[in-house]
Protein backbone atom coordinates (compact mmCIF):
# COMPACT_ATOMS: atom_id res chain seq x y z
CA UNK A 1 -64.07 63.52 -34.63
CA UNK A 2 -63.43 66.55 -32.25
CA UNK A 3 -59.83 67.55 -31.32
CA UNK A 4 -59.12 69.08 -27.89
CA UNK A 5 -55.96 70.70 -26.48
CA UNK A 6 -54.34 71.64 -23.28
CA UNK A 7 -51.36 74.42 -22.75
CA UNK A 8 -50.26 75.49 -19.40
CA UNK A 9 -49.05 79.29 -19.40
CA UNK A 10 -47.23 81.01 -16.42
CA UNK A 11 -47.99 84.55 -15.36
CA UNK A 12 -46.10 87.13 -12.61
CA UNK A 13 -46.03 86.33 -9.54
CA UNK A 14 -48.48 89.42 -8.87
CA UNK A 15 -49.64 91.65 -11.40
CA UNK A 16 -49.17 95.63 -10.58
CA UNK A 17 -52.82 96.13 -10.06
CA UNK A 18 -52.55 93.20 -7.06
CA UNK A 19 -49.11 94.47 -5.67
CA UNK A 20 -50.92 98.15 -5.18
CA UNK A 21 -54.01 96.12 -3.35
CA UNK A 22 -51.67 94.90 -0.61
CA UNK A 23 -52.31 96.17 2.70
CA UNK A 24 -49.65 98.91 3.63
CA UNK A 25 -48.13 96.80 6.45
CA UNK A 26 -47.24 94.01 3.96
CA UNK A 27 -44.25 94.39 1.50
CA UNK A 28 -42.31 92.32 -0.94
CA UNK A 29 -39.30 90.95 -0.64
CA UNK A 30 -36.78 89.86 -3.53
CA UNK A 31 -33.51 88.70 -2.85
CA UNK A 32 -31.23 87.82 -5.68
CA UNK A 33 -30.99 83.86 -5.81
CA UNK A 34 -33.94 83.38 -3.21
CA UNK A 35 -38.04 82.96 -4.16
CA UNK A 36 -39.84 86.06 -3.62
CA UNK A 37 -41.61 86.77 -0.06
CA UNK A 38 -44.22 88.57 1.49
CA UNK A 39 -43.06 90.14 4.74
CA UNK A 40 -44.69 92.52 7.48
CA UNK A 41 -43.21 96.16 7.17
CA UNK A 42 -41.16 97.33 10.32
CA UNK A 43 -42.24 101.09 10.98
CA UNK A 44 -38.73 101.79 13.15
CA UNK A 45 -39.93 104.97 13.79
CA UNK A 46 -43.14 103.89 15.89
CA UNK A 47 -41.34 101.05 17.72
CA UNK A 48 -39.71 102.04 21.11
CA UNK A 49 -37.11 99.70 20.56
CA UNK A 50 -35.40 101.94 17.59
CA UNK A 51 -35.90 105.53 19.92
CA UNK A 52 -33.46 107.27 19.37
CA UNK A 53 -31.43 105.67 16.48
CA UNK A 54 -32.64 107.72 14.08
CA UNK A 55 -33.52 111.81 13.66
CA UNK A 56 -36.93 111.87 13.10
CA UNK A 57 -37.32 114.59 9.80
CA UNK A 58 -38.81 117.24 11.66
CA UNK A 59 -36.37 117.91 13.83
């Protein structure tokens, strides 16, 4: 009589290989005692509402 059996394994949340294939507007977020989250990036420097907080490097 045949025998079959069933094991559940975890894995990462992402491997590397998929965190390198997000898009570059997406980031993730880990916070110590919070899940792990997928945010949009804020580019501060090509919003209008951060002019002039920071000094752009070329200056």
């Amino acid at each position: 009589m045949p025998t079959t059996g069933t094991s559940i394994t975890g894995r990462d949340l992402l491997t590397p290989d998929e965190i390198m294939q997000l898009p570059p507007e997406l980031q993730l977020l880990r916070i110590q005692g919070q899940p792990t989250a997928i945010a949009g990036k804020l580019r501060y420097y090509a919003d209008r509402e951060f002019e002039g907080l920071f000094v752009p490097e070329n200056q």
